[in-house]
Protein backbone atom coordinates (compact mmCIF):
# COMPACT_ATOMS: atom_id res chain seq x y z
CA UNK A 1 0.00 0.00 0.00
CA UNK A 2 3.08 2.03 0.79
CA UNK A 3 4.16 2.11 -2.75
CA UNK A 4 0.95 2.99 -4.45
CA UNK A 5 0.77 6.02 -2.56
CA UNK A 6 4.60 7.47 -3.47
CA UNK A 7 3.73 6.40 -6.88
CA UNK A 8 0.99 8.38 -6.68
CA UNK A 9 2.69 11.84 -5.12
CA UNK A 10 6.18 11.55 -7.27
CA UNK A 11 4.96 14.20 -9.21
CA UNK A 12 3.91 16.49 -6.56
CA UNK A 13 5.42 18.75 -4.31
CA UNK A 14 4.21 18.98 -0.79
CA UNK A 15 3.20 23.23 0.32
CA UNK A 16 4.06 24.28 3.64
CA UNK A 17 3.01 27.35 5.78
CA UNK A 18 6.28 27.74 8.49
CA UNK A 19 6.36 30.08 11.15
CA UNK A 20 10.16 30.56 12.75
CA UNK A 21 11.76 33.07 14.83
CA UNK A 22 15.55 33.94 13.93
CA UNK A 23 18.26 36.54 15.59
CA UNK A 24 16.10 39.26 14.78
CA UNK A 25 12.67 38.36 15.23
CA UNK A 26 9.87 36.35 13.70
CA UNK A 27 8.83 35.49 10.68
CA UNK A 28 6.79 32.95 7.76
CA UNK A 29 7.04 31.63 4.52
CA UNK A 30 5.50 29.06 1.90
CA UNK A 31 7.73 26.50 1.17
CA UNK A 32 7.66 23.49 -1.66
CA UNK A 33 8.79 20.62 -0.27
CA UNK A 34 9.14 17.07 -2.48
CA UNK A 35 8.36 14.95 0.73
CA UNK A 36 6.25 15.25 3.60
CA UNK A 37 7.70 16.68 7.12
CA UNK A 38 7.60 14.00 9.20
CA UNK A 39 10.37 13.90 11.11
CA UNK A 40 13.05 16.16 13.20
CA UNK A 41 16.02 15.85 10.62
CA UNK A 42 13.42 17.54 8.03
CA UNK A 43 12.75 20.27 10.16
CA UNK A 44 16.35 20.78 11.44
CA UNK A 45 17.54 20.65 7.68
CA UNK A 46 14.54 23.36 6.70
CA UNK A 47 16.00 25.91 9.62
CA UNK A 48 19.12 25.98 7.76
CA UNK A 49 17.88 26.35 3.99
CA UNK A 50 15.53 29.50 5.49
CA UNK A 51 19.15 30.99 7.15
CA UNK A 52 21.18 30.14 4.07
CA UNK A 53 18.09 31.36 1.65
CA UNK A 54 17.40 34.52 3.96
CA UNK A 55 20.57 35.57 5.17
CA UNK A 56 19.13 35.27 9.05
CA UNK A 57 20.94 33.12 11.84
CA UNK A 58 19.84 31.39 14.91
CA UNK A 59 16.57 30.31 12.58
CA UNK A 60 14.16 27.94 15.28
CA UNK A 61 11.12 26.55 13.19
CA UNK A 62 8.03 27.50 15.32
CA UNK A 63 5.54 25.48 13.74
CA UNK A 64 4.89 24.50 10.40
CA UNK A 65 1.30 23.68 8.59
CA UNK A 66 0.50 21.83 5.35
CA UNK A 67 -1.33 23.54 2.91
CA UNK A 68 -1.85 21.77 -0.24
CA UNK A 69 -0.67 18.92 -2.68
CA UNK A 70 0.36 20.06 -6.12
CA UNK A 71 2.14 19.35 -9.33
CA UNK A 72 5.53 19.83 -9.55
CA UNK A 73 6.54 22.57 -11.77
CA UNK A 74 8.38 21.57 -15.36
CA UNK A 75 11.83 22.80 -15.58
């Protein structure tokens, strides 16, 4: 059952709503994701893409919230 349901979401990218608070302050942003948060290392890893991406340090990830399932965009 496991595999019928990646096969089925290979071609999507996983929308996320994350809240964080950084060095600075707080703040949010939409990110695409190509699998599901589901465990600590994926949030960890996410904190450092958002200080990297943003130029902000000491990035904690708050909370995070799925929004929606879509199609991956063609390069």
């Amino acid at each position: 059952m496991q595999e019928q349901e990646n096969v089925q979401t290979q071609d999507h990218e996983y929308v996320y709503f994350i809240s964080y608070s950084h060095s600075r302050g707080f703040g949010n942003v939409e990110v695409n994701m190509s699998d599901e948060m589901i465990d600590i290392d994926a949030i960890h890893s996410l904190a450092k893409e958002i200080e990297e991406s943003l130029s902000l340090k000491d990035v904690m990830i708050i909370n995070f919230f799925p929004l929606r399932l879509q199609e991956k965009a063609e390069n």
